[in-house]
C-alpha atoms as a PDB file:
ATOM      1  CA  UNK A   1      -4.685 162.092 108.706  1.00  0.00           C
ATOM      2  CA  UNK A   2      -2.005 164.295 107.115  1.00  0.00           C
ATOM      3  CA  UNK A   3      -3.285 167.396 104.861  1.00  0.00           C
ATOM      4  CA  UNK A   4      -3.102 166.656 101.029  1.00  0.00           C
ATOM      5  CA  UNK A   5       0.182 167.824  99.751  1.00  0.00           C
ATOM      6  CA  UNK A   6      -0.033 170.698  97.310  1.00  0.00           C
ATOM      7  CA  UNK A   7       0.834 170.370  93.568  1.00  0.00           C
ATOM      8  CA  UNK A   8       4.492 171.529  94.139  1.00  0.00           C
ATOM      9  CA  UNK A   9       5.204 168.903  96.747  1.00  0.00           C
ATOM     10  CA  UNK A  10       3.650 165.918  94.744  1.00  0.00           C
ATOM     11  CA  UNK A  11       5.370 167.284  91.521  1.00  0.00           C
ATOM     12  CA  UNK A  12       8.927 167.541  93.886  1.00  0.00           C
ATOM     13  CA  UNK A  13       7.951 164.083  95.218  1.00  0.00           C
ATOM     14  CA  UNK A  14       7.885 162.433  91.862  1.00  0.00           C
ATOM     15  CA  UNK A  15      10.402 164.458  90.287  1.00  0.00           C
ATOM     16  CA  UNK A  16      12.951 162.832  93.173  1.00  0.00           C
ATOM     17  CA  UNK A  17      11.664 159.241  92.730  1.00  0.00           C
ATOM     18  CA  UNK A  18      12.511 159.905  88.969  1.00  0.00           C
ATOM     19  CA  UNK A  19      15.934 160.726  89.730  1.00  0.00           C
ATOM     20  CA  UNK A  20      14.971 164.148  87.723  1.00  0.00           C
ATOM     21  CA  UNK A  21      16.545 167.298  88.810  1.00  0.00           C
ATOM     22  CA  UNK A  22      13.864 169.657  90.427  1.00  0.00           C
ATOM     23  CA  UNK A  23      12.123 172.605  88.184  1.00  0.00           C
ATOM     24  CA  UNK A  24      12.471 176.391  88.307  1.00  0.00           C
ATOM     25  CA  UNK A  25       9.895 178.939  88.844  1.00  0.00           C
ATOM     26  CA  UNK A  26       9.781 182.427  87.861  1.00  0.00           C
ATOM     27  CA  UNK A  27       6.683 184.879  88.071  1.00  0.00           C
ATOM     28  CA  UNK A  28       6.391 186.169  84.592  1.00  0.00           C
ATOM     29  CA  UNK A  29       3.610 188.816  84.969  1.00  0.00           C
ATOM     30  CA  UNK A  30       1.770 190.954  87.772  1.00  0.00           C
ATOM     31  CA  UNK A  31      -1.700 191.919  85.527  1.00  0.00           C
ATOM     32  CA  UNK A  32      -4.157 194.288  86.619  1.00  0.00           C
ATOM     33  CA  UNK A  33      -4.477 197.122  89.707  1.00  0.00           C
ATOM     34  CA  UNK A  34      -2.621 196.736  92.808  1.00  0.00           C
ATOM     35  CA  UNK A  35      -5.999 195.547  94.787  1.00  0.00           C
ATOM     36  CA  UNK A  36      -6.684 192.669  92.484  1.00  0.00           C
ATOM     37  CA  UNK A  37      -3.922 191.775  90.727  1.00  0.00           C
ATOM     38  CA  UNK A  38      -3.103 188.337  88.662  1.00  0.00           C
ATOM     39  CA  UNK A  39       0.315 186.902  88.848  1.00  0.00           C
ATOM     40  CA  UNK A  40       1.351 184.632  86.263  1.00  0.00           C
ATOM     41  CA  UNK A  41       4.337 182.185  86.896  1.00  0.00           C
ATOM     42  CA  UNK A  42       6.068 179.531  84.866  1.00  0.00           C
ATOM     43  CA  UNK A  43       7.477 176.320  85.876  1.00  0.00           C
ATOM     44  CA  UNK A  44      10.358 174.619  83.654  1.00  0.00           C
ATOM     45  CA  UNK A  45      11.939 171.763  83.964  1.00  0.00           C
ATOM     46  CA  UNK A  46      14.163 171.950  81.020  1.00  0.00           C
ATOM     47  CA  UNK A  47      12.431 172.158  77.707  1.00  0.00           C
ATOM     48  CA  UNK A  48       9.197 171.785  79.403  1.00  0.00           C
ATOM     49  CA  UNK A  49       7.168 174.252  80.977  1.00  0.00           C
ATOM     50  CA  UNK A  50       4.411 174.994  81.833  1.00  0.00           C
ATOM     51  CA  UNK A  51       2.207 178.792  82.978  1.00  0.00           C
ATOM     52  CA  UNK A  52      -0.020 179.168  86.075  1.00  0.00           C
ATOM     53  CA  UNK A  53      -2.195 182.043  86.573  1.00  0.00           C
ATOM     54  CA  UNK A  54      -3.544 183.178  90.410  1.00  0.00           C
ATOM     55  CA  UNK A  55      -4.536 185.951  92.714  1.00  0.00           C
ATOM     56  CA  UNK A  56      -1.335 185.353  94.380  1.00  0.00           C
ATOM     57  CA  UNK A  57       2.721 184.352  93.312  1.00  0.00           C
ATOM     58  CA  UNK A  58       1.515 180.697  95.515  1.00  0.00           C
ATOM     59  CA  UNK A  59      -1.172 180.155  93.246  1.00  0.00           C
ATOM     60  CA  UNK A  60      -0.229 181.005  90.344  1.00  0.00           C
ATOM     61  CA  UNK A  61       3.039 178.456  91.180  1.00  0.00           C
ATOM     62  CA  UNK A  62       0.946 176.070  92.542  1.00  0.00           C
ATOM     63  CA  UNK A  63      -1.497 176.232  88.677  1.00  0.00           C
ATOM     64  CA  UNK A  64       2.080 176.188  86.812  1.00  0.00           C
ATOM     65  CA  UNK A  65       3.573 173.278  89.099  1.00  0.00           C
ATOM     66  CA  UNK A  66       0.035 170.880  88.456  1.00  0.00           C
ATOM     67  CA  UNK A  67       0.127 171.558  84.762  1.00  0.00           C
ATOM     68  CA  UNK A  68       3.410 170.934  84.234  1.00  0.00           C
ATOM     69  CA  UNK A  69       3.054 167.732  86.302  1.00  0.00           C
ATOM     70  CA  UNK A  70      -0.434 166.485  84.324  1.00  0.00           C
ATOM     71  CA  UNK A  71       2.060 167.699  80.912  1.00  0.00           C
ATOM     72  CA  UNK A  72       5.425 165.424  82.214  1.00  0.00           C
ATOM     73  CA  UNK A  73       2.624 162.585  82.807  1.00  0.00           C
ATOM     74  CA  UNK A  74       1.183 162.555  79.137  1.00  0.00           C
ATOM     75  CA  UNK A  75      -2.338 163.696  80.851  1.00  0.00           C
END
């Protein structure tokens, strides 16, 4: 059995069978002391987009890339 594919793959995945160009992300803030920091990224695709928050830039792309997926969906 293969390992579930993260939120940025299944939001690539059906990005690609939309024929929809793929979305950028850029981490928009590093909040709080150096041993616990909270990264916060943003994934656009277009005039959409969508913010993540996480204890690492993965995360906090991985938060962005679901929400922006459950936003593209109507969800």
């Amino acid at each position: 059995v293969p390992p579930p594919k993260d939120a940025k793959t299944r939001l690539q995945e059906w990005l690609q069978s939309q024929g929809k160009p793929l979305p950028t992300y850029e981490l928009v803030d590093a909040i709080g002391q150096d041993h616990a920091k909270t990264f916060v990224a943003r994934c656009q695709l277009g005039e959409q987009q969508a913010e993540g928050r996480g204890g690492s830039r993965r995360a906090a792309e991985q938060q962005a890339a679901e929400r922006l997926h459950e936003l593209l969906l109507g969800n």
